[in-house]
N, C-alpha and C. Protein backbone atom coordinates (compact mmCIF):
# COMPACT_ATOMS: atom_id res chain seq x y z
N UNK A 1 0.84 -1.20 0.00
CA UNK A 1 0.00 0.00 0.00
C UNK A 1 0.88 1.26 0.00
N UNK A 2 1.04 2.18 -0.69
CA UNK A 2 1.61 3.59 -0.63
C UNK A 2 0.82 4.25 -0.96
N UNK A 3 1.92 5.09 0.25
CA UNK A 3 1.43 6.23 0.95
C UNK A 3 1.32 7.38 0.41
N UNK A 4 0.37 7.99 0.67
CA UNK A 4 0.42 9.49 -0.07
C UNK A 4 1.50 10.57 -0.02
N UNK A 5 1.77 11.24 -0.96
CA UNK A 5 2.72 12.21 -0.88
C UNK A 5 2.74 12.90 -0.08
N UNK A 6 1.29 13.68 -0.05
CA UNK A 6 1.21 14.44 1.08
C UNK A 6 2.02 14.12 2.46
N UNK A 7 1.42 12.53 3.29
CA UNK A 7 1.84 12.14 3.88
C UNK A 7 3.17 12.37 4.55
N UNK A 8 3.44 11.48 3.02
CA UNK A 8 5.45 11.75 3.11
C UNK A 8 5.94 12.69 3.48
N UNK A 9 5.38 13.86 2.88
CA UNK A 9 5.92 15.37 3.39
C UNK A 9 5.86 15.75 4.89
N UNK A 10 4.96 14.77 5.44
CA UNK A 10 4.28 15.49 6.91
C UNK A 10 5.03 14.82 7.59
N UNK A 11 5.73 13.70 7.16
CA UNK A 11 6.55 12.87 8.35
C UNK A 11 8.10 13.78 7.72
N UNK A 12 8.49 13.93 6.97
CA UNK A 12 9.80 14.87 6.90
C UNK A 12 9.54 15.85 7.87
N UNK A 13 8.62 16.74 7.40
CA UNK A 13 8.49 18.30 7.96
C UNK A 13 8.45 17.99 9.78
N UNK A 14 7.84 17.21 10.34
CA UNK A 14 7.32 16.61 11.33
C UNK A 14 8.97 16.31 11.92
N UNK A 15 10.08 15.90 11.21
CA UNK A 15 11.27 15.06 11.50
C UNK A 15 12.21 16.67 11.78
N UNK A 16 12.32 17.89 10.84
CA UNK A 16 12.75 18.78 10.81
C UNK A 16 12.04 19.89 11.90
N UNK A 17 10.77 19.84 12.52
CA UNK A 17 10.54 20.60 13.36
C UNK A 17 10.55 20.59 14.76
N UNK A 18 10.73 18.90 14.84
CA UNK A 18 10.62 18.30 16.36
C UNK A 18 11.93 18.37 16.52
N UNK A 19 13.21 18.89 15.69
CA UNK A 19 14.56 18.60 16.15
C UNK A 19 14.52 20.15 16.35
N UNK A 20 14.27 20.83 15.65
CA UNK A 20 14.56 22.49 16.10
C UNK A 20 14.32 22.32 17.43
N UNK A 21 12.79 22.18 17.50
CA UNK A 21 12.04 22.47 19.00
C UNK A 21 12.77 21.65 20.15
N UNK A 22 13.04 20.56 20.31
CA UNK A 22 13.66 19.78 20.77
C UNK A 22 15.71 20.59 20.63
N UNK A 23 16.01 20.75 20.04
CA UNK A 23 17.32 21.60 20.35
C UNK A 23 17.11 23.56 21.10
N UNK A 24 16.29 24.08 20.68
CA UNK A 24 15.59 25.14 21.09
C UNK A 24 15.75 24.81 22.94
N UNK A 25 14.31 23.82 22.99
CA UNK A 25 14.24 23.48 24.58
C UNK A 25 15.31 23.40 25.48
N UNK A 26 16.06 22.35 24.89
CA UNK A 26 16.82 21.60 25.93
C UNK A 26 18.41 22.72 25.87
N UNK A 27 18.65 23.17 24.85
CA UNK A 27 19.71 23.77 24.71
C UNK A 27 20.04 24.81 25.11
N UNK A 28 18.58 25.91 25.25
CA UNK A 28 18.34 27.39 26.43
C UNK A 28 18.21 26.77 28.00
N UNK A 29 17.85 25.09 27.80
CA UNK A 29 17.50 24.95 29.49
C UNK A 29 18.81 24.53 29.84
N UNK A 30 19.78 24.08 29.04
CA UNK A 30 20.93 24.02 29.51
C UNK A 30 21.98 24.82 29.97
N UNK A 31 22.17 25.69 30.67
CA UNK A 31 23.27 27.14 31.13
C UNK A 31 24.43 26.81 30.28
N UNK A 32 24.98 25.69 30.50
CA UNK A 32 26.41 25.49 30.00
C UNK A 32 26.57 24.99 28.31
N UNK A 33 25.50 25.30 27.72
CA UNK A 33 25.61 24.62 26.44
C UNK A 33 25.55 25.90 25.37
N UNK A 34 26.11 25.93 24.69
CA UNK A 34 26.71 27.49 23.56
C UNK A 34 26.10 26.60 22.43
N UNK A 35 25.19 27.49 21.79
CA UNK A 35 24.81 27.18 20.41
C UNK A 35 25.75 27.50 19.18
N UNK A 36 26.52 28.47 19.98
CA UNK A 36 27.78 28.73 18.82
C UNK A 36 28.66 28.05 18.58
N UNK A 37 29.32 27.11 20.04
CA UNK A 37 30.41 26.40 20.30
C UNK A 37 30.29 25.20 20.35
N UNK A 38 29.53 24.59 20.64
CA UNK A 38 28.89 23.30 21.22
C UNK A 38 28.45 22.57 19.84
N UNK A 39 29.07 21.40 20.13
CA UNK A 39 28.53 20.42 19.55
C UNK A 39 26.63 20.09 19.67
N UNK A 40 25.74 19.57 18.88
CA UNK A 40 24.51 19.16 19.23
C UNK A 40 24.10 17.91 19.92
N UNK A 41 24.89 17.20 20.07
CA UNK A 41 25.49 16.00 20.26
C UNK A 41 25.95 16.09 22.25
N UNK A 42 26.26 17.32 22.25
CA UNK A 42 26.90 17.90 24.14
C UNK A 42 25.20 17.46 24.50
N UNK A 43 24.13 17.99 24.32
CA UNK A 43 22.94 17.82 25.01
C UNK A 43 22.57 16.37 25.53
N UNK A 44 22.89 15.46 24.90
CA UNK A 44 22.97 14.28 25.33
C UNK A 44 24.02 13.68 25.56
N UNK A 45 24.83 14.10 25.70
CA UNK A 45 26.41 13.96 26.28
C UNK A 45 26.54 13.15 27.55
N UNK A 46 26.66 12.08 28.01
CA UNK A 46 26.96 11.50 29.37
C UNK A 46 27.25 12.79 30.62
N UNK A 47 26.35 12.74 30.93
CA UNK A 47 26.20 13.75 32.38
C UNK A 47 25.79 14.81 32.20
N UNK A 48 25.24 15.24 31.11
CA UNK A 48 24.45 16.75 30.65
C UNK A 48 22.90 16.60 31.36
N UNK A 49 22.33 17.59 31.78
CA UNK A 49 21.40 17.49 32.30
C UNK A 49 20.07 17.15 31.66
N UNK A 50 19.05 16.20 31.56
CA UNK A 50 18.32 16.26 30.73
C UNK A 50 18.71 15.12 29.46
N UNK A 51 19.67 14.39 29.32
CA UNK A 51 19.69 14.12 28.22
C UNK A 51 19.45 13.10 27.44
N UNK A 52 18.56 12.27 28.97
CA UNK A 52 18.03 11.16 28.60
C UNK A 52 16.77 11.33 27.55
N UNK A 53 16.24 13.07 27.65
CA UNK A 53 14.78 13.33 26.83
C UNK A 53 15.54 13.67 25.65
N UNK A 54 16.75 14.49 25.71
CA UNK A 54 17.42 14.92 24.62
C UNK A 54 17.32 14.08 23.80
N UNK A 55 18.02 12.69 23.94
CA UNK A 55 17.86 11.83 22.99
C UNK A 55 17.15 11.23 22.63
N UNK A 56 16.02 11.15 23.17
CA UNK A 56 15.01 10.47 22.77
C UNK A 56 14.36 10.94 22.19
N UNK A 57 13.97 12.29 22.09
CA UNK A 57 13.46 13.22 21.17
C UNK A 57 14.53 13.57 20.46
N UNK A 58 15.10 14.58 20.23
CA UNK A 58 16.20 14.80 19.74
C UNK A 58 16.37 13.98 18.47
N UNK A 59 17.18 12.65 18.84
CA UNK A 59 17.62 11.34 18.12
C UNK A 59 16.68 10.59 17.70
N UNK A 60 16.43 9.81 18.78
CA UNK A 60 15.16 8.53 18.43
C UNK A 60 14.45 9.10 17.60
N UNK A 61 13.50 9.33 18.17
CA UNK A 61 12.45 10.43 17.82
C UNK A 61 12.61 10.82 15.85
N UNK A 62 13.67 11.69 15.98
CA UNK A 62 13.27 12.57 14.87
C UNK A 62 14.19 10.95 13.54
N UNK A 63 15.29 10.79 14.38
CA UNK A 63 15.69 8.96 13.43
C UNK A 63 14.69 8.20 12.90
N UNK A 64 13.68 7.99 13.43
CA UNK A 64 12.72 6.68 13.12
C UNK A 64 11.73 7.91 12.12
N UNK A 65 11.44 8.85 12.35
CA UNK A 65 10.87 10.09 11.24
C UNK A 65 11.62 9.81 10.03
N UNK A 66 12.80 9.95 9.85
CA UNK A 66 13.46 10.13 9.00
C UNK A 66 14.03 9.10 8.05
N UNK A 67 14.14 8.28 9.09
CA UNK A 67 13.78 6.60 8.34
C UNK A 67 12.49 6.81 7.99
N UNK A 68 11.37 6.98 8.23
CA UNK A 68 10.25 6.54 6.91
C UNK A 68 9.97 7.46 6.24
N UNK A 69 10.38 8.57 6.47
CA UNK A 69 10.61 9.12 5.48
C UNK A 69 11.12 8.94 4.22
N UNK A 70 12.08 8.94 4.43
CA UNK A 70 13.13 8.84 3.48
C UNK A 70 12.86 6.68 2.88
N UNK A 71 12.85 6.11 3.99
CA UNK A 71 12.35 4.84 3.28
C UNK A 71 10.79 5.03 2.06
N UNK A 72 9.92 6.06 2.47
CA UNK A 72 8.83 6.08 2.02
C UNK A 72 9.16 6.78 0.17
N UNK A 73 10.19 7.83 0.28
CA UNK A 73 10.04 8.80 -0.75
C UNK A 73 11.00 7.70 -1.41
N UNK A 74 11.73 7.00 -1.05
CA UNK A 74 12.40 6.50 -1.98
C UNK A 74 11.35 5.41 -2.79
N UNK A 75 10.05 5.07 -2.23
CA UNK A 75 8.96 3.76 -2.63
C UNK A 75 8.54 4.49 -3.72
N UNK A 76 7.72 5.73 -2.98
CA UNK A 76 7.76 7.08 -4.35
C UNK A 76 8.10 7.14 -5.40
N UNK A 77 9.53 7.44 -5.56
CA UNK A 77 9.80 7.71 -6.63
C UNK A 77 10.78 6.51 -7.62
N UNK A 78 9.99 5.15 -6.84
CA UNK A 78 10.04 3.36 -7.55
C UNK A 78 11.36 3.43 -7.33
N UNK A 79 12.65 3.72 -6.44
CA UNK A 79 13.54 3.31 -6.21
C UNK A 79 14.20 2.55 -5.29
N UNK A 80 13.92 1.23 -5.20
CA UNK A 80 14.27 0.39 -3.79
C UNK A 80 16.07 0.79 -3.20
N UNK A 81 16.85 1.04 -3.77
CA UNK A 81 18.05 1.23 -3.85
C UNK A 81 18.24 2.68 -2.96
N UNK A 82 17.68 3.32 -3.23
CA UNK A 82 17.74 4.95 -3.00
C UNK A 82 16.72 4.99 -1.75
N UNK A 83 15.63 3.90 -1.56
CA UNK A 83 14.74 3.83 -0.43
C UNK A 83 15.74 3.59 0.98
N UNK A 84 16.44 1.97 0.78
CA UNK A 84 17.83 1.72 1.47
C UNK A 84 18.85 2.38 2.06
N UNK A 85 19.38 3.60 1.03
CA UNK A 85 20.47 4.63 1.38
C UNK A 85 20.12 5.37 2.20
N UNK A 86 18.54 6.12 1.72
CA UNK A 86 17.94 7.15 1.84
C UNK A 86 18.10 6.62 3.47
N UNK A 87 17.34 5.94 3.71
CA UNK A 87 16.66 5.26 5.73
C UNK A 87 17.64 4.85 6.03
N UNK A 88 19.13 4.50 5.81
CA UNK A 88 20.21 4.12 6.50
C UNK A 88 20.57 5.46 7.49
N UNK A 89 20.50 6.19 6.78
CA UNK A 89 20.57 7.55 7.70
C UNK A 89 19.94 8.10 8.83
N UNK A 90 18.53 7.54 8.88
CA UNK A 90 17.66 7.65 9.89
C UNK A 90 17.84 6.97 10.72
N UNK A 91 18.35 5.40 10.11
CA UNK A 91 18.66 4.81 11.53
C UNK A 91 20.04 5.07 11.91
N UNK A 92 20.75 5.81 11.25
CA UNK A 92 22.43 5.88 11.80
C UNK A 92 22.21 7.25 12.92
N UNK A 93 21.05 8.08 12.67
CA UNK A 93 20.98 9.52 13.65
C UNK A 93 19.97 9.16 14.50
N UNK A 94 19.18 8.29 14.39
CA UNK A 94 18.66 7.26 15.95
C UNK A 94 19.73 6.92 16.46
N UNK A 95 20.76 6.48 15.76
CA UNK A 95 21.85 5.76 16.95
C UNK A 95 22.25 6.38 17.54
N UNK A 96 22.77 7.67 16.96
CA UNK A 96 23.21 8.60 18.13
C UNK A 96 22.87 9.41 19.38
N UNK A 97 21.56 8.27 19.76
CA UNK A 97 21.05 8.94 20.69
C UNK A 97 22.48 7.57 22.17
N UNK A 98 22.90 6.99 21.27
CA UNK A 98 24.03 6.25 22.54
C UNK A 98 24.75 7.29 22.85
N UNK A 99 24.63 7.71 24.18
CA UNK A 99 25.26 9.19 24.81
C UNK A 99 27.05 8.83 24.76
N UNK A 100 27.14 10.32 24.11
CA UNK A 100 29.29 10.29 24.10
C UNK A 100 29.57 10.73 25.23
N UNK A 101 30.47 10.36 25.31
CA UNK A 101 31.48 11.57 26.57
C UNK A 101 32.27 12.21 26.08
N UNK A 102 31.88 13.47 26.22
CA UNK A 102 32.75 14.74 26.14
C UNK A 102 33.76 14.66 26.67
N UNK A 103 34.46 14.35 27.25
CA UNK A 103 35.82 14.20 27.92
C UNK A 103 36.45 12.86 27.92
N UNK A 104 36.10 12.14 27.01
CA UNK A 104 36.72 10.76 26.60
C UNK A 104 35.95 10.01 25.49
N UNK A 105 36.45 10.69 24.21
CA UNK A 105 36.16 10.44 22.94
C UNK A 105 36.29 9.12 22.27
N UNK A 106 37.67 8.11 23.11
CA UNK A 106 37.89 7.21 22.62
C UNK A 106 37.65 6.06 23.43
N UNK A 107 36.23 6.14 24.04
CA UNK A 107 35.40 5.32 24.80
C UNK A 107 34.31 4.42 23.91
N UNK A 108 34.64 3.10 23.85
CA UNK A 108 33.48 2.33 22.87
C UNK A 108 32.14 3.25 22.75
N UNK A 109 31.58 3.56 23.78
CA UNK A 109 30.06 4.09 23.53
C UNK A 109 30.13 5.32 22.72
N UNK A 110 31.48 6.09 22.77
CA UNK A 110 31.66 7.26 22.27
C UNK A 110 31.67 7.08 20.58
N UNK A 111 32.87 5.91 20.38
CA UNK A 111 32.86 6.15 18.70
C UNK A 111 31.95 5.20 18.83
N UNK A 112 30.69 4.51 19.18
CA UNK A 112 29.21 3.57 18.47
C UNK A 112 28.60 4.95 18.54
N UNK A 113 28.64 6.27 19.28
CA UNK A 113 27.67 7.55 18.78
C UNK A 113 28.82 8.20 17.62
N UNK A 114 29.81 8.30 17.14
CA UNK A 114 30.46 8.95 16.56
C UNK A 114 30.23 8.05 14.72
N UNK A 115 30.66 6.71 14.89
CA UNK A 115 30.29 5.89 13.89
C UNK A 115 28.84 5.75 13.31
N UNK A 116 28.23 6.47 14.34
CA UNK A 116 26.21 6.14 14.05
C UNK A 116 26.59 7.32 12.73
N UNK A 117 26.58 7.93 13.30
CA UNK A 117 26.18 9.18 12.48
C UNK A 117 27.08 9.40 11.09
N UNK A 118 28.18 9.66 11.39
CA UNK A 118 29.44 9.39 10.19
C UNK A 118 28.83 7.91 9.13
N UNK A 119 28.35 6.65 9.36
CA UNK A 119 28.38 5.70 8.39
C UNK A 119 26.74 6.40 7.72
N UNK A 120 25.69 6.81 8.45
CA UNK A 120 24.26 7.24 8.54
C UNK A 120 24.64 8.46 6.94
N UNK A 121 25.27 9.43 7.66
CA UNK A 121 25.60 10.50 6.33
C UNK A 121 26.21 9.96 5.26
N UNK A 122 27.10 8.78 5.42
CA UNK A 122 27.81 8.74 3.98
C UNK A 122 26.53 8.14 3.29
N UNK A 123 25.75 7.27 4.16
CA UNK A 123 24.61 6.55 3.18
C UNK A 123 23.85 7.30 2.45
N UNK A 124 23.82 8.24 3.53
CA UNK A 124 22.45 9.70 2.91
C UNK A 124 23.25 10.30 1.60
N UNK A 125 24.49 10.29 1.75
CA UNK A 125 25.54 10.96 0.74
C UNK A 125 25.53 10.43 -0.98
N UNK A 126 25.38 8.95 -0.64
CA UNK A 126 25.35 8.21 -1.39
C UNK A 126 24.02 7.96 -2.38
N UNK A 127 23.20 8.27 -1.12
CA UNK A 127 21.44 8.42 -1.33
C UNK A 127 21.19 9.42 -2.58
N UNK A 128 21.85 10.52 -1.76
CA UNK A 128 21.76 11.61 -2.74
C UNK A 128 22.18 11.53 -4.40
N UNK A 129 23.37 10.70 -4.40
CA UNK A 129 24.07 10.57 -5.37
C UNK A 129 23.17 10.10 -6.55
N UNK A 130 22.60 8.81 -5.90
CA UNK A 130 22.20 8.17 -6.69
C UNK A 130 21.03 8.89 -7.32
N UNK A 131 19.73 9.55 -6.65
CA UNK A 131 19.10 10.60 -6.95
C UNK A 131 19.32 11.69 -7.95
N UNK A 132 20.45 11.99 -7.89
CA UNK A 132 20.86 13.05 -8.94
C UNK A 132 21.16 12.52 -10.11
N UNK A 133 21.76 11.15 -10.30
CA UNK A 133 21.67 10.46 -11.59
C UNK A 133 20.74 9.54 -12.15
N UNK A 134 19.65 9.69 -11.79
CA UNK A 134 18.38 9.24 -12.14
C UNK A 134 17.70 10.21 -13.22
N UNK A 135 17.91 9.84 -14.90
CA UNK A 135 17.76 10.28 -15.80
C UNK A 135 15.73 10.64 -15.56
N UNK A 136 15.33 9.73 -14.93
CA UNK A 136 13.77 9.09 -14.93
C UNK A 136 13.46 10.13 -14.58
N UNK A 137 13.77 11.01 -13.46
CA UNK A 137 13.17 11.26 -12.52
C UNK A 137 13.24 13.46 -12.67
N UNK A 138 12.26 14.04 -12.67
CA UNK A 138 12.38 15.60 -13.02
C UNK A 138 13.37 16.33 -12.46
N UNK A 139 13.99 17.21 -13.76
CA UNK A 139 14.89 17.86 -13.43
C UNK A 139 15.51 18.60 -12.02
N UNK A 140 14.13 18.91 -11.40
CA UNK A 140 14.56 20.00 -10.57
C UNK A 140 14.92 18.72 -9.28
N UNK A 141 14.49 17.98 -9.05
CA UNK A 141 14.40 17.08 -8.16
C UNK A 141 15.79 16.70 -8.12
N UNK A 142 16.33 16.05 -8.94
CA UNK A 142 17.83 15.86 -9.96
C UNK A 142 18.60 16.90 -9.08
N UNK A 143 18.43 18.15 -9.28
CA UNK A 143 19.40 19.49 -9.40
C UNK A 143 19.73 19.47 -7.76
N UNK A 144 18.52 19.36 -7.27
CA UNK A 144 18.58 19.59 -5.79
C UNK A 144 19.32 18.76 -5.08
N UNK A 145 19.35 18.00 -5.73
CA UNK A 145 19.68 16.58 -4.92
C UNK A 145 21.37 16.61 -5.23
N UNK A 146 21.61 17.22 -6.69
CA UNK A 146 22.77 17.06 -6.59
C UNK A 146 23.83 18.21 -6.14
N UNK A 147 23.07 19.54 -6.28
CA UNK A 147 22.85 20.42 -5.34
C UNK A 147 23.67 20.40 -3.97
N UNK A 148 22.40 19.49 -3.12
CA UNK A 148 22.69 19.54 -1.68
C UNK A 148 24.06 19.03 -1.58
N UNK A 149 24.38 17.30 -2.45
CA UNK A 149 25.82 17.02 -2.33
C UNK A 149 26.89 17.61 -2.80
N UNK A 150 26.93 18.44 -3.78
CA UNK A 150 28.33 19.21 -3.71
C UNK A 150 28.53 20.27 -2.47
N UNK A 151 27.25 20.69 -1.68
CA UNK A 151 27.45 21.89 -0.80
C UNK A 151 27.49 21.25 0.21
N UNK A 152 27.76 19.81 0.17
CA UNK A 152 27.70 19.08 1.34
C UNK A 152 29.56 18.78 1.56
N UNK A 153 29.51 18.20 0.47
CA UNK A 153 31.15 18.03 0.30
C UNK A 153 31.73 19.07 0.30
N UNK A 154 31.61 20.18 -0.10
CA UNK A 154 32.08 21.40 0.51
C UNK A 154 32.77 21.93 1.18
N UNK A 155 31.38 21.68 2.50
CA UNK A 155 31.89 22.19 3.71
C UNK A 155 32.52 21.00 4.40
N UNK A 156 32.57 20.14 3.92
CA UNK A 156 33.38 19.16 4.76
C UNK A 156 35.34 19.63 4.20
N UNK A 157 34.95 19.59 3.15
CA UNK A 157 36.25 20.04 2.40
C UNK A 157 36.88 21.59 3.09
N UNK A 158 35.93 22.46 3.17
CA UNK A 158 36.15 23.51 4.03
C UNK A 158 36.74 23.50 5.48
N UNK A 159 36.17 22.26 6.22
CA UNK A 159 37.26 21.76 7.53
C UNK A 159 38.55 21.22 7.33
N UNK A 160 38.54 20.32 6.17
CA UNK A 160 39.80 19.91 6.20
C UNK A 160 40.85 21.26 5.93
N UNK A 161 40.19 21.44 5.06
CA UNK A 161 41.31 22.88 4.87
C UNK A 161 41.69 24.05 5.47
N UNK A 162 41.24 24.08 6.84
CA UNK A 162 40.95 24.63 7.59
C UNK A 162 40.38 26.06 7.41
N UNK A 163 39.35 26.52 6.77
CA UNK A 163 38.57 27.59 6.34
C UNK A 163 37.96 27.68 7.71
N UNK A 164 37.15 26.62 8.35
CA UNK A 164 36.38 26.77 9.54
C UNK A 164 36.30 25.75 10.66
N UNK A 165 35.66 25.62 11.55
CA UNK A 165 36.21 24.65 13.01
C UNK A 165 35.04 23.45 12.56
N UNK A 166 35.06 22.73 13.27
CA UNK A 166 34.59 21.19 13.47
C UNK A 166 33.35 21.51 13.74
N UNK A 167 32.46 22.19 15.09
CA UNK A 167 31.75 22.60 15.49
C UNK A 167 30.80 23.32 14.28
N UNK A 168 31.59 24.26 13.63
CA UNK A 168 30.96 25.30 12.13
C UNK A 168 30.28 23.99 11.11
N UNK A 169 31.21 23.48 11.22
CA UNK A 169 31.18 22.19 10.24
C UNK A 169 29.94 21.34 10.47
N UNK A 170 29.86 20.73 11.84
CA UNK A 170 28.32 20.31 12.06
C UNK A 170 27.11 20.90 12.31
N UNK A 171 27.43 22.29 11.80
CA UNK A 171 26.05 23.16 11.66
C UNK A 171 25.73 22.98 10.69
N UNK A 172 26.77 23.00 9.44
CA UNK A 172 26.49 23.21 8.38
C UNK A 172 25.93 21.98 7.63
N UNK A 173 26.18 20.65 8.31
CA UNK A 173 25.74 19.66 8.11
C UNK A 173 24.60 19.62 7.89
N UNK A 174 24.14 19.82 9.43
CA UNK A 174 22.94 19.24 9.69
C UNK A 174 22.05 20.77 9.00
N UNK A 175 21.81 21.34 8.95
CA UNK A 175 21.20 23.14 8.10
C UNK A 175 21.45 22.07 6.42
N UNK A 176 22.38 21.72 5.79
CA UNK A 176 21.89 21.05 4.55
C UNK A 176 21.05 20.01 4.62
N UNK A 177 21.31 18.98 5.79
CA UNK A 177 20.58 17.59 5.68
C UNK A 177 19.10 17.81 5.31
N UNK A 178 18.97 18.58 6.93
CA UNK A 178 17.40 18.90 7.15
C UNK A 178 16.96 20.12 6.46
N UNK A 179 17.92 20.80 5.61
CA UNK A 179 17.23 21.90 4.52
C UNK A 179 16.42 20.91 3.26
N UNK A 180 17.66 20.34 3.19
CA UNK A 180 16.60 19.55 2.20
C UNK A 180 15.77 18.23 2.30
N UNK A 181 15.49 17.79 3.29
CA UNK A 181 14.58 17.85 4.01
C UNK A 181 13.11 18.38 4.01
N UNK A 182 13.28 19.83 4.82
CA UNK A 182 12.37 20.62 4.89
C UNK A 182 11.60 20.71 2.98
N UNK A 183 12.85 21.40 2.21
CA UNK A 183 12.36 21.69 0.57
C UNK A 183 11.69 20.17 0.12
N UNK A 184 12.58 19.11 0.38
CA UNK A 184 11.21 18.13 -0.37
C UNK A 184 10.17 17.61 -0.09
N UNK A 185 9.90 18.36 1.70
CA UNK A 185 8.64 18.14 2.48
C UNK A 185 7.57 18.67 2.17
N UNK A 186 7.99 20.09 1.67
CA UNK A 186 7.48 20.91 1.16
C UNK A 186 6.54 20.99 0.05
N UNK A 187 7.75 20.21 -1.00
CA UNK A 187 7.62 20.18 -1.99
C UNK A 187 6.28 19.27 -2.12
N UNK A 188 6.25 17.41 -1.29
CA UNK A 188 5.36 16.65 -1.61
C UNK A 188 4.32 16.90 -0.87
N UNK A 189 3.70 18.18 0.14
CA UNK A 189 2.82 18.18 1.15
C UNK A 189 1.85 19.57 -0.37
N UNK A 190 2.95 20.07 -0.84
CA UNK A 190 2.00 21.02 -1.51
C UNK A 190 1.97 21.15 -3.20
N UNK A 191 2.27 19.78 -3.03
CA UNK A 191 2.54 19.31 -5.04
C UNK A 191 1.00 19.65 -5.73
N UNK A 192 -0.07 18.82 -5.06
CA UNK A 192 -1.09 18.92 -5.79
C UNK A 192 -1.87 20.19 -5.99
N UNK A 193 -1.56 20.97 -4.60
CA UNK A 193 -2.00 22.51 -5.14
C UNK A 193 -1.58 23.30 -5.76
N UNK A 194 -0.46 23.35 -6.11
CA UNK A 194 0.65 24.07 -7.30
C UNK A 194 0.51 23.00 -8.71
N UNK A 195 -0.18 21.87 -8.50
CA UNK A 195 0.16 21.49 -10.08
C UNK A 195 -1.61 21.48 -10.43
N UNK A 196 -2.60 22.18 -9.25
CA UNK A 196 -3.31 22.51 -9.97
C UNK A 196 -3.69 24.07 -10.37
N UNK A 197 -2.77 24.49 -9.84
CA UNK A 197 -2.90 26.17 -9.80
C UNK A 197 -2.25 26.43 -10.60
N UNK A 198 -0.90 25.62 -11.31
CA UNK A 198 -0.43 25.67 -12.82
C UNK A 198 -1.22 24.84 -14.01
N UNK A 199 -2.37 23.99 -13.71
CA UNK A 199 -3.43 24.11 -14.89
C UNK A 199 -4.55 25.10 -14.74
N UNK A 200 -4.96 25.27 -13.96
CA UNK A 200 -5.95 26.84 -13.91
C UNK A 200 -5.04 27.78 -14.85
N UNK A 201 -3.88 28.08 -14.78
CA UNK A 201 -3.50 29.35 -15.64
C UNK A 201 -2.99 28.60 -16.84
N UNK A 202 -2.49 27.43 -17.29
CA UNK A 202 -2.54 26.85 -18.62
C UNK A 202 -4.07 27.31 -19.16
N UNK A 203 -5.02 26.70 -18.35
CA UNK A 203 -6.22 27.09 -18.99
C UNK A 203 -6.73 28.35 -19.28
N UNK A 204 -6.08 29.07 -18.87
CA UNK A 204 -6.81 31.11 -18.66
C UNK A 204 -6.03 31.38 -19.89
């Protein structure tokens, strides 16, 4: 049975607003946590206050969103391959709700939250890839997609080279992931009223 587009869109948009709100909350209720400096990842940090909800909202929460999401749009648009990549990611940023320690990085639980996320993006990376070379599938959809991955590789390329810090770097991440995101939530929650408001004026 598949699901409506609409749908699809409402569990993205739904995945992108519960993480704002959920970083918003916990991150002003935290004194010691810098939105400038701080990792997103400190809120559920082993001994941060709160961060058993952090992650569960936060992570879980918006992970298992984003897995069907992204498992769903890939059913969408008939690609089992790109469905796979797409939801590897959702469940790799559920994982990271296994709390790190900030002060001992090279603690098993630390790299199983460091590895969640790092193997989760390359899939999404890959996701993307494949998306953008899908002759089948409309241009703009294509563009975006391939789009998001060069500005993705980018800024990763921008850390190595040292243009900007580690911290800059996972803003910029996660602001592309869930930008696009948000744009193709967008896109499938309000397809049918724009593709009928572009035959009303074909017809005029």
């Amino acid at each position: 049975m598949r699901i409506k587009e609409k749908n699809i869109g409402i569990l993205g948009l739904l995945s992108v607003l519960i993480l704002i709100a959920t970083l918003l909350f916990f991150g002003f209720s935290n004194t010691e946590f810098s939105f400038m400096n701080d990792f997103i990842s400190k809120l559920g940090a082993k001994g941060e206050p709160n961060a058993f909800w952090f992650n569960l909202f936060g992570f879980i929460t918006v992970g298992i969103l984003l897995f069907a999401f992204d498992l769903t749009y890939g059913n969408l648009l008939n690609d089992k391959l790109l469905s796979v990549l797409l939801s590897l990611f959702g469940l790799g940023f559920a994982f990271t709700a296994i709390p790190i320690d900030m002060e001992l990085s090279r603690t098993p639980v630390s790299k199983a939250h460091i590895v969640a996320i790092c193997l989760g993006l390359a899939f999404w990376l890959f996701g993307l890839s494949r998306l953008g070379c899908n002759r089948q599938l409309k241009k703009g959809i294509r563009n975006r997609a391939n789009i998001t991955a060069t500005i993705l590789v980018l800024s990763i390329i921008g850390l190595v080279v040292g243009l900007w810090s580690m911290p800059v770097t996972h803003r910029l991440i996660f602001g592309i992931v869930f930008g696009w995101t948000a744009i193709t939530s967008f896109e499938l929650i309000f397809k049918k009223e724009m593709n009928k408001k572009n035959y009303v004026q074909h017809r005029v």
